[in-house]
C-alpha atoms as a PDB file:
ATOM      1  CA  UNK A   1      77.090 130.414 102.311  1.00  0.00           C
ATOM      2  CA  UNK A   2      74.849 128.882  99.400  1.00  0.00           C
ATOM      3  CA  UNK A   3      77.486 128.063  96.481  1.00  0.00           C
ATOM      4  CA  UNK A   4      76.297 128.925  93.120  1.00  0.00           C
ATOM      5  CA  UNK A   5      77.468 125.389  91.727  1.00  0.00           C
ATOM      6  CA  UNK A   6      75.188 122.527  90.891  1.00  0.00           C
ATOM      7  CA  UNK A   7      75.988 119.401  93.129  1.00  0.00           C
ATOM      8  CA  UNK A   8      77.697 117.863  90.389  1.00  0.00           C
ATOM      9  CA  UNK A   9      80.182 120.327  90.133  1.00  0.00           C
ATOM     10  CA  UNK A  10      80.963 120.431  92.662  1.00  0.00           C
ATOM     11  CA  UNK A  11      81.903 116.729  93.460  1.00  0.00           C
ATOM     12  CA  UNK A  12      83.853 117.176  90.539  1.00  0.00           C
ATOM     13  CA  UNK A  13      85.883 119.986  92.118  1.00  0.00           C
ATOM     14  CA  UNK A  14      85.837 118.555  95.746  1.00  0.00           C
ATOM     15  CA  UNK A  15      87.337 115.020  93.870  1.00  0.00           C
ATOM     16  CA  UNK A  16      89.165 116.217  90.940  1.00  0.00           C
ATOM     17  CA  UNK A  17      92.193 114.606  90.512  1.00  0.00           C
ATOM     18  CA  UNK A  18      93.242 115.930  87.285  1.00  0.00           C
ATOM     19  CA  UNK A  19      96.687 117.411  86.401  1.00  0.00           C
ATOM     20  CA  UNK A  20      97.919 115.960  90.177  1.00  0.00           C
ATOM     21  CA  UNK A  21     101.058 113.981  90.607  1.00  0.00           C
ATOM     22  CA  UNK A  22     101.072 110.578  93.100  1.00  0.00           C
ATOM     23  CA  UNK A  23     103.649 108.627  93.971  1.00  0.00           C
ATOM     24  CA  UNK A  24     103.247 105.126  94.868  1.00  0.00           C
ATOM     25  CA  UNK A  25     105.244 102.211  96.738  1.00  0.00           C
ATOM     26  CA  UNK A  26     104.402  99.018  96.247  1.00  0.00           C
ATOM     27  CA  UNK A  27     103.164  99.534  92.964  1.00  0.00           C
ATOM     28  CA  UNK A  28     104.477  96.380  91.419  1.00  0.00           C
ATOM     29  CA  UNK A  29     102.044  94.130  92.911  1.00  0.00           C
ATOM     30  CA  UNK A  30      98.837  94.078  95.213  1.00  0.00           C
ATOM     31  CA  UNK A  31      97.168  96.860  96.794  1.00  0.00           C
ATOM     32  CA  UNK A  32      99.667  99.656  95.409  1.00  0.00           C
ATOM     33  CA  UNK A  33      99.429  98.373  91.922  1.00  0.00           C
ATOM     34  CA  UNK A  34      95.700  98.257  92.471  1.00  0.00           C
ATOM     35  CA  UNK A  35      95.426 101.734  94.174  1.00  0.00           C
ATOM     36  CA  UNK A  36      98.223 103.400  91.247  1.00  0.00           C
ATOM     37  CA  UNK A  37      95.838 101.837  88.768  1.00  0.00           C
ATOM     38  CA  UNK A  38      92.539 103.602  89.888  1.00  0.00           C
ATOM     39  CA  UNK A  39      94.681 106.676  90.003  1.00  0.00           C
ATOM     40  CA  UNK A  40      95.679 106.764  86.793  1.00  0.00           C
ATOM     41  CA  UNK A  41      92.277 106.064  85.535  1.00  0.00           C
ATOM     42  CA  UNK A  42      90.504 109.753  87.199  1.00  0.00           C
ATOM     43  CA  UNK A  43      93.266 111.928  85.703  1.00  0.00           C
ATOM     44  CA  UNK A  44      96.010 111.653  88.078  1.00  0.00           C
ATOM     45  CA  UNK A  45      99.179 111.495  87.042  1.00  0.00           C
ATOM     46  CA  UNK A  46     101.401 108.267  88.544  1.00  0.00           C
ATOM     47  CA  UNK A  47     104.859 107.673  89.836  1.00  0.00           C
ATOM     48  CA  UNK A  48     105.169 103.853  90.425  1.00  0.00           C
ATOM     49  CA  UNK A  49     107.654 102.664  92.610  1.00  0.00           C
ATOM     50  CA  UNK A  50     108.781  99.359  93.263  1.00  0.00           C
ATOM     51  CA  UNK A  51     111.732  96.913  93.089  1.00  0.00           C
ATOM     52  CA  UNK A  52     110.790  94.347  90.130  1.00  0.00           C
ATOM     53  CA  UNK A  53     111.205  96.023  86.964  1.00  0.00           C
ATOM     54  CA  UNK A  54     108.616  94.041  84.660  1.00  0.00           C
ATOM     55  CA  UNK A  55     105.843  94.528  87.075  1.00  0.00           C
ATOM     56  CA  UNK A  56     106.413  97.943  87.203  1.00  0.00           C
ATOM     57  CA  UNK A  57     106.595  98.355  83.106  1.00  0.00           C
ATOM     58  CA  UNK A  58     103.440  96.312  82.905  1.00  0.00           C
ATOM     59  CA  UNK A  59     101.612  98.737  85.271  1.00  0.00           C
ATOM     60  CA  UNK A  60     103.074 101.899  82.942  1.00  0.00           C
ATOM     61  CA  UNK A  61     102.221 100.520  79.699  1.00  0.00           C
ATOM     62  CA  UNK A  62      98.184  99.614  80.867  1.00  0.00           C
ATOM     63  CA  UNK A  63      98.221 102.878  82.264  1.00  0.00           C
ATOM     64  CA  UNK A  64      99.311 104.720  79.212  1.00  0.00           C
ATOM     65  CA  UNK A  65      97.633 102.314  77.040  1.00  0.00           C
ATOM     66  CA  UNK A  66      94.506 103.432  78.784  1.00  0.00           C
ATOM     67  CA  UNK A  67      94.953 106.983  78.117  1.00  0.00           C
ATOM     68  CA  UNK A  68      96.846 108.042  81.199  1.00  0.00           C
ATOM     69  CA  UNK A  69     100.133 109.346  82.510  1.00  0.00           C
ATOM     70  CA  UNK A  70     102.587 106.773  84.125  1.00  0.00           C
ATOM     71  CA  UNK A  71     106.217 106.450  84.723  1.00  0.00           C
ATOM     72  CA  UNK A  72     108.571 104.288  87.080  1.00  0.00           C
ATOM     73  CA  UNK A  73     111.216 103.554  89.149  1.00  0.00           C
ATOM     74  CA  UNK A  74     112.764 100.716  89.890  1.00  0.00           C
ATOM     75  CA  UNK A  75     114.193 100.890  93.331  1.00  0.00           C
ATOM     76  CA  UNK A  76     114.378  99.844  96.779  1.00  0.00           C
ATOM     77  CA  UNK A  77     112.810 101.707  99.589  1.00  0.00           C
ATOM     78  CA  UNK A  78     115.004  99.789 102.130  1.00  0.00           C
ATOM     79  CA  UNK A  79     117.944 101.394 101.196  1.00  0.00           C
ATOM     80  CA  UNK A  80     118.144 104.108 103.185  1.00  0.00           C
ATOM     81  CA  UNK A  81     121.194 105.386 101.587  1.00  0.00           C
ATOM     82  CA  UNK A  82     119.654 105.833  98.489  1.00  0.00           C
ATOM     83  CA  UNK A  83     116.379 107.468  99.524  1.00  0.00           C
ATOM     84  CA  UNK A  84     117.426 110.521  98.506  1.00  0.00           C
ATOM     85  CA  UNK A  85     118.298 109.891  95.151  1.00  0.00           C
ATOM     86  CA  UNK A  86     114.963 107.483  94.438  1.00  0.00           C
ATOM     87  CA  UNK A  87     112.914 110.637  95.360  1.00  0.00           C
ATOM     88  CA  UNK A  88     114.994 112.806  93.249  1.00  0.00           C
ATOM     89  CA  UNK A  89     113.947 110.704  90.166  1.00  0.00           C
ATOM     90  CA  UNK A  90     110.524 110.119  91.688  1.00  0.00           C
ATOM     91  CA  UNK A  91     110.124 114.062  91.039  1.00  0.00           C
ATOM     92  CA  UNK A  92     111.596 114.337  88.084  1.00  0.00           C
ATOM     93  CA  UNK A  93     108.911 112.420  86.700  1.00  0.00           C
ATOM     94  CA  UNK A  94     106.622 115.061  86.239  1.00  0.00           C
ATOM     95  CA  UNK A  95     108.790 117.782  87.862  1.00  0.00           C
ATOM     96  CA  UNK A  96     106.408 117.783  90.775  1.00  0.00           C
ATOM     97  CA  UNK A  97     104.950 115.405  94.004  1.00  0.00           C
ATOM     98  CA  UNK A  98     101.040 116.082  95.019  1.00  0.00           C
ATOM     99  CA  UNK A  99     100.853 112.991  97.388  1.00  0.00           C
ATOM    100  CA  UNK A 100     102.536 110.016  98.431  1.00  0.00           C
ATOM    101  CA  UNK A 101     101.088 106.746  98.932  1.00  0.00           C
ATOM    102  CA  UNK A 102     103.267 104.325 101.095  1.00  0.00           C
ATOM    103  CA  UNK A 103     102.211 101.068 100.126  1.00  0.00           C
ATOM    104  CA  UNK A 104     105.461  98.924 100.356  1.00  0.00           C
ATOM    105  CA  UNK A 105     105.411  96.520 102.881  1.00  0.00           C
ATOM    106  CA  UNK A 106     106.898  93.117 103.963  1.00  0.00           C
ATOM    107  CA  UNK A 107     105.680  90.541 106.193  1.00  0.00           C
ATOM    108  CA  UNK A 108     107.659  87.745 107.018  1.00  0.00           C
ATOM    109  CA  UNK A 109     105.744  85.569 109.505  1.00  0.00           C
ATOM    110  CA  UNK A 110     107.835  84.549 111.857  1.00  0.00           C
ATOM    111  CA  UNK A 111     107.540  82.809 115.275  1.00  0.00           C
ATOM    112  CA  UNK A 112     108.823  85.411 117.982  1.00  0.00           C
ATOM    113  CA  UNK A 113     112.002  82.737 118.844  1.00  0.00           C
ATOM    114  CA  UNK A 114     113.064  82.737 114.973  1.00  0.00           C
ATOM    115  CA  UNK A 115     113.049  86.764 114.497  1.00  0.00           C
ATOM    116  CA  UNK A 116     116.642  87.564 113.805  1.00  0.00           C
ATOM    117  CA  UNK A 117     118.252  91.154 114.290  1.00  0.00           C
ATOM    118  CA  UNK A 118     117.853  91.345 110.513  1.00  0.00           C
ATOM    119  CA  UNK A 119     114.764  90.452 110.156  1.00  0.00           C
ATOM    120  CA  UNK A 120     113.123  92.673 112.333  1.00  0.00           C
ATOM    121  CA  UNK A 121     115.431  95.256 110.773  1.00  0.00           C
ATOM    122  CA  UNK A 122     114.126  94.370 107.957  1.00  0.00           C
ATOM    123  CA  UNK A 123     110.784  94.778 108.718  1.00  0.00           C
ATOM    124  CA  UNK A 124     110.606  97.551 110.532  1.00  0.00           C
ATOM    125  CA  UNK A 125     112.716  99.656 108.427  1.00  0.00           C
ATOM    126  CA  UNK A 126     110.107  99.076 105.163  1.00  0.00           C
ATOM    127  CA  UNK A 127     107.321  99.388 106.999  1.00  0.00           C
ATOM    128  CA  UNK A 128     107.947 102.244 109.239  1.00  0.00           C
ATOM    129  CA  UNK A 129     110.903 103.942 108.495  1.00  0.00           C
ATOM    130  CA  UNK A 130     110.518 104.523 104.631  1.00  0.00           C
ATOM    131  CA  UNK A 131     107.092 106.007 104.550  1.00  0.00           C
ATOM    132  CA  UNK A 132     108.525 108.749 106.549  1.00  0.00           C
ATOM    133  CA  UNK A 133     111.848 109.247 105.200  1.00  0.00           C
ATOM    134  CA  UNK A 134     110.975 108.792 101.974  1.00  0.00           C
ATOM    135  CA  UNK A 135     107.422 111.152 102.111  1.00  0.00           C
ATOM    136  CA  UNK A 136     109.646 113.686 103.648  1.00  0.00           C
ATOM    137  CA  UNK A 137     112.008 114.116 101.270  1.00  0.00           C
ATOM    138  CA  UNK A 138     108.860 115.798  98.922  1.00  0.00           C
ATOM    139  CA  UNK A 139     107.380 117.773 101.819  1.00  0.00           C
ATOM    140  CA  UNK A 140     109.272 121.122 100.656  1.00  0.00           C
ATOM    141  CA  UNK A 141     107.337 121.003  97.313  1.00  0.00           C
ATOM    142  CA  UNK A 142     104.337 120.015  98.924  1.00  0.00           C
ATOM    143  CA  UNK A 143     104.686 123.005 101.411  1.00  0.00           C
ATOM    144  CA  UNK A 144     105.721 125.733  98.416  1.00  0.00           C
ATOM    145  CA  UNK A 145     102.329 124.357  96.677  1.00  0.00           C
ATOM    146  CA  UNK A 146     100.184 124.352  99.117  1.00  0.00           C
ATOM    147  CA  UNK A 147      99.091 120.704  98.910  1.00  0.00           C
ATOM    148  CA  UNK A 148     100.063 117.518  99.902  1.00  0.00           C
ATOM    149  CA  UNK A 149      98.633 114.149 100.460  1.00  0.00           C
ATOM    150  CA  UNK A 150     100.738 111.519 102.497  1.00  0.00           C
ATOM    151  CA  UNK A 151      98.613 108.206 102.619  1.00  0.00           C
ATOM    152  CA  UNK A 152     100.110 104.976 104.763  1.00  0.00           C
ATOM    153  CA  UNK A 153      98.913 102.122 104.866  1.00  0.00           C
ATOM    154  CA  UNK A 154      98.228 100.375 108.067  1.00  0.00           C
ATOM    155  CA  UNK A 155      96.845  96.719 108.612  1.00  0.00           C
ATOM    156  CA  UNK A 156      94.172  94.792 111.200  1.00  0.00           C
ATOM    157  CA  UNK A 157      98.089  93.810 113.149  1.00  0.00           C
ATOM    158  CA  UNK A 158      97.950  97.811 114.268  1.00  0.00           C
ATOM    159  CA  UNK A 159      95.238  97.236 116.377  1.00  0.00           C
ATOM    160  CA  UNK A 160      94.916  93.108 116.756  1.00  0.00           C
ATOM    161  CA  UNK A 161      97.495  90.648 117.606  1.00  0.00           C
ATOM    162  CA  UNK A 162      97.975  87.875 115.229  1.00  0.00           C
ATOM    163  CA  UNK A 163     100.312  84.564 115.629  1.00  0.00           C
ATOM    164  CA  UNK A 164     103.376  85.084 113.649  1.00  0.00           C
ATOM    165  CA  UNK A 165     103.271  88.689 113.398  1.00  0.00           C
ATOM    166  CA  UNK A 166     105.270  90.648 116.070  1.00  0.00           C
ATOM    167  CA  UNK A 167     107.583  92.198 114.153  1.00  0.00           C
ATOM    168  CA  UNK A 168     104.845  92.850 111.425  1.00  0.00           C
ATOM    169  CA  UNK A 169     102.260  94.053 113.908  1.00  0.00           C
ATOM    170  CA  UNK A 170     104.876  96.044 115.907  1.00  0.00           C
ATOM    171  CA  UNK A 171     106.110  98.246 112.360  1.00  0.00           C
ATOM    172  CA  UNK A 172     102.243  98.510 111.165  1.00  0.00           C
ATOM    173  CA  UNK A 173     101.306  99.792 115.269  1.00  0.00           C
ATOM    174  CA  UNK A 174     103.961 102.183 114.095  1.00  0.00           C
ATOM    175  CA  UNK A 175     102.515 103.804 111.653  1.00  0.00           C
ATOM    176  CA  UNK A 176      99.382 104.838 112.822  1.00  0.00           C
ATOM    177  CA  UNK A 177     101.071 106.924 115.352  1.00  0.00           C
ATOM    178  CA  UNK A 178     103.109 108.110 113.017  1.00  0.00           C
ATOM    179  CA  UNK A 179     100.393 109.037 110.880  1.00  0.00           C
ATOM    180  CA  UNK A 180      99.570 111.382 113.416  1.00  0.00           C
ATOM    181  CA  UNK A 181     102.854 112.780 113.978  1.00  0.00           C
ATOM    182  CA  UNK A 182     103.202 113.334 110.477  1.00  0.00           C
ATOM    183  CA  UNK A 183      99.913 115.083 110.660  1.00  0.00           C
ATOM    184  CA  UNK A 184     101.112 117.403 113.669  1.00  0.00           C
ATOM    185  CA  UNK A 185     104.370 118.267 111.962  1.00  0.00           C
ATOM    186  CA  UNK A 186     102.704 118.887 108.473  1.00  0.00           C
ATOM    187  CA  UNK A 187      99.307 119.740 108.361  1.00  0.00           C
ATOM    188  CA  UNK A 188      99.840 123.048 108.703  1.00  0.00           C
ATOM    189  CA  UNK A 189     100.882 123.251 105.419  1.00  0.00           C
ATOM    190  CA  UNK A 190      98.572 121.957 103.441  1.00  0.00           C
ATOM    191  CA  UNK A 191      99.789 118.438 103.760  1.00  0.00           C
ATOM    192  CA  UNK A 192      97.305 115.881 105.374  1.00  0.00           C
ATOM    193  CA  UNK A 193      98.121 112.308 106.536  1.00  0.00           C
ATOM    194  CA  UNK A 194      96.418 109.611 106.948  1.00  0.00           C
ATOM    195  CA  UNK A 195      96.390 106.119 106.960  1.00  0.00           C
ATOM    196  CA  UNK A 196      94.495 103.049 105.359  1.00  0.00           C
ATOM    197  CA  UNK A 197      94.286 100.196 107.691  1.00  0.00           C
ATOM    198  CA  UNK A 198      93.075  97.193 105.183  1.00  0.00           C
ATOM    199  CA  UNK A 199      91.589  94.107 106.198  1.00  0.00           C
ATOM    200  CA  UNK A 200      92.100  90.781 104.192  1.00  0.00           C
ATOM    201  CA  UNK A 201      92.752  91.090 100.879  1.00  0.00           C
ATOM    202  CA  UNK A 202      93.960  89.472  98.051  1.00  0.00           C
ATOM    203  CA  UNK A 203      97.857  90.374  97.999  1.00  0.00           C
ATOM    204  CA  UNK A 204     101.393  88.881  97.680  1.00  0.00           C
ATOM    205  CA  UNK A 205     101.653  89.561 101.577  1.00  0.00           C
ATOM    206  CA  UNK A 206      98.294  87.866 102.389  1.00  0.00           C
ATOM    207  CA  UNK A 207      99.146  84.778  99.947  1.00  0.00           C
ATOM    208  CA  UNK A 208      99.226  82.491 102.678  1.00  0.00           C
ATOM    209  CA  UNK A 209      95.699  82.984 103.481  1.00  0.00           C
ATOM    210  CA  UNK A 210      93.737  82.946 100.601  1.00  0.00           C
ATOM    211  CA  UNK A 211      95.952  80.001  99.547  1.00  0.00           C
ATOM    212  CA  UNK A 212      94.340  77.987 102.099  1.00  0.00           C
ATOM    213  CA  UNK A 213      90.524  77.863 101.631  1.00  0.00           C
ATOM    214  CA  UNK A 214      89.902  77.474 105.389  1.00  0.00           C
ATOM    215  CA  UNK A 215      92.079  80.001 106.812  1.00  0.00           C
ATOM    216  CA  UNK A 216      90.186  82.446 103.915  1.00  0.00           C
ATOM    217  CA  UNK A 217      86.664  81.349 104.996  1.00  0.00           C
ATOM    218  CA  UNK A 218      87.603  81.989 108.690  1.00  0.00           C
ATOM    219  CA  UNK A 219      88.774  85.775 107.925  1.00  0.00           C
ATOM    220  CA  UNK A 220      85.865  86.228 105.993  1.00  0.00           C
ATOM    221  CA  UNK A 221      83.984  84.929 109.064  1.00  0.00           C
ATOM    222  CA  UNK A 222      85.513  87.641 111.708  1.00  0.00           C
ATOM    223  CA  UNK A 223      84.275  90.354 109.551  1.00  0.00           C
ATOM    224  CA  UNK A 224      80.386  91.780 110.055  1.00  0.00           C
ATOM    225  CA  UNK A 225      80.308  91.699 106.262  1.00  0.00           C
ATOM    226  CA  UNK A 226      80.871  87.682 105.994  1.00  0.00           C
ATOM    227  CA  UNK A 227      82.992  88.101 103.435  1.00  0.00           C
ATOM    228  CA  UNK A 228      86.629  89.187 102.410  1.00  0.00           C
ATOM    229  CA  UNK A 229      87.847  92.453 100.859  1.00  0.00           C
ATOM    230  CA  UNK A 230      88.344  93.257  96.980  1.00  0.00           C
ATOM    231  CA  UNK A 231      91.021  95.558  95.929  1.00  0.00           C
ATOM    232  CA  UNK A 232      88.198  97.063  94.488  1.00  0.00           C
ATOM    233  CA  UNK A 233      86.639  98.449  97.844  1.00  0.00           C
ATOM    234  CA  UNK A 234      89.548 100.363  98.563  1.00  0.00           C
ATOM    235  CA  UNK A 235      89.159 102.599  95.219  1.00  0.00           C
ATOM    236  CA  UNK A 236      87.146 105.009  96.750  1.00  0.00           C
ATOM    237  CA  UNK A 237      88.930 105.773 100.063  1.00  0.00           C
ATOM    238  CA  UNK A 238      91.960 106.071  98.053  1.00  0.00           C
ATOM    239  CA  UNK A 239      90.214 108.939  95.942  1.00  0.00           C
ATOM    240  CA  UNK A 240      88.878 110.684  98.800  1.00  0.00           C
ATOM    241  CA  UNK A 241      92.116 110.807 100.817  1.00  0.00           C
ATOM    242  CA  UNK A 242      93.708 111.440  97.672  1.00  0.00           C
ATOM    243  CA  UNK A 243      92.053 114.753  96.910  1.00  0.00           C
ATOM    244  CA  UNK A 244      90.668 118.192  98.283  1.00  0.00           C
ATOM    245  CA  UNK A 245      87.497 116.653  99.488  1.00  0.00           C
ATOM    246  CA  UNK A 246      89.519 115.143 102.690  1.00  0.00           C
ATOM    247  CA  UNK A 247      91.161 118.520 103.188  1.00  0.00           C
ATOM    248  CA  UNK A 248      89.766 118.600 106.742  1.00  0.00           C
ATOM    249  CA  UNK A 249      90.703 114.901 107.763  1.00  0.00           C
ATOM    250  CA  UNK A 250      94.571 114.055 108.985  1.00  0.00           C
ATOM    251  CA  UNK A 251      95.823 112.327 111.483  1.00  0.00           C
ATOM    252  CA  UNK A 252      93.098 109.392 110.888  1.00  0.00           C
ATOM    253  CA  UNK A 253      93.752 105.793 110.532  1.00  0.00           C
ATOM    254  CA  UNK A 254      90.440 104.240 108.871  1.00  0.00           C
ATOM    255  CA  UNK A 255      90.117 100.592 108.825  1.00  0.00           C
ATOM    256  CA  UNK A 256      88.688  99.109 105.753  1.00  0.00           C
ATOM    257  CA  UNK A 257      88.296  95.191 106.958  1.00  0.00           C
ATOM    258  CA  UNK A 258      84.152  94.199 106.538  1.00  0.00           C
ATOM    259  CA  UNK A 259      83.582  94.805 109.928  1.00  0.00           C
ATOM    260  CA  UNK A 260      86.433  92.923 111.283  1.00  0.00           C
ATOM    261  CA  UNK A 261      87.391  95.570 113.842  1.00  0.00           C
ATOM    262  CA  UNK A 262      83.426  96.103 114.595  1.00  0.00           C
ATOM    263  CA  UNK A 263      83.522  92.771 116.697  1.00  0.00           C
END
């Protein structure tokens, strides 16, 4: 079928973002304030979640200041218990969820002889078990609208082994297959899931690295691209996973590293 809309229209429509609702994790700091940011700048409406409360108002007041819809709350994802309640506010927000970005993460690099029972608790239970027991507590709107977006974020560690990073590399593994579960149990519905796998970027989790110029020239090295990421590269994938033009794609895990993975 030939559609009667100009190309430009229908980009518009296929990316449209506009009078949608996104919640994001993280969003105090790094690649979920970046990714919340660029949201809130093509007409989405934003949910920030994180556990620092002045980051978070920062965030809100440049988004509003800018013309756009924010709010936040300050919680933390690693409490399960109160999971249920953080979502409950998360929603009331806007009194309704479009898409979910889990973008909290921690990693604590640790030798594999100094990871403590807590620590890989600790890990694993912000990295893996959040983005699905959090995402799932909005899945009932998402169904009764007909849309959903669920975006995780992966890492380089779900597919490469790096020193220092077992417990890390073990919860990001994780959630690339449970990107696809989510996908199997979901997409049905409307909801897609998929997952951004970044390379290096500047972030409060890869501070070590670009702290030390040498360690920084050497990831920038690995990659086809020679060089590292900016938060800025991931603005687009965010978009497109973000809205009807991925309607068609779940289940994926896309790596945005340079070229890091092409090697």
């Amino acid at each position: 079928m030939v559609s009667r809309l100009q190309p430009a229209q229908i980009l518009t429509r296929q990316f449209a973002l506009n009078h949608r609702v996104y919640v994001v994790t993280g969003a105090s700091s790094g690649i979920g304030r970046a990714m919340a940011g660029f949201l809130a700048s093509v007409g989405a409406a934003i949910v920030a979640v994180a556990r620092r409360p002045q980051p978070l108002e920062r965030l809100v007041k440049e988004i509003q200041d800018s013309g756009g819809n924010a709010a936040s709350v300050c919680a933390d994802l690693g409490d399960r218990e109160s999971m249920v309640r953080i979502a409950r506010r998360c929603q009331g927000a806007f009194n309704r969820v479009d898409g979910v970005i889990n973008a909290a993460g921690v990693n604590l690099r640790e030798a594999a002889e100094d990871i403590s029972i807590d620590s890989w608790d600790r890990t694993l239970n912000l990295n893996l078990s959040a983005p699905f027991f959090f995402s799932r507590e909005f899945v009932a709107g998402m169904k009764q609208n007909g849309y959903g977006r669920i975006i995780n974020i992966a890492s380089l560690q779900s597919c490469r082994a790096f020193p220092n990073g077992l417990a890390y590399g073990a919860s990001k593994g994780g959630v690339c297959q449970l990107t696809r579960a989510m996908s199997e149990t979901w997409s049905s519905r409307g909801i897609t899931c998929n997952a951004i796998a970044p390379g290096f970027f500047p972030s409060g989790l890869t501070a070590p690295v670009f702290a030390n110029p040498e360690t920084a020239a050497w990831a920038a090295g690995q990659t086809t691209m020679g060089r590292n990421g900016e938060l800025s590269d991931l603005f687009g994938i965010t978009v497109f996973f973000a809205s009807p033009a991925s309607s068609y794609i779940t289940g994926q895990t896309l790596y945005i590293d340079g070229g890091f993975t092409a090697r």
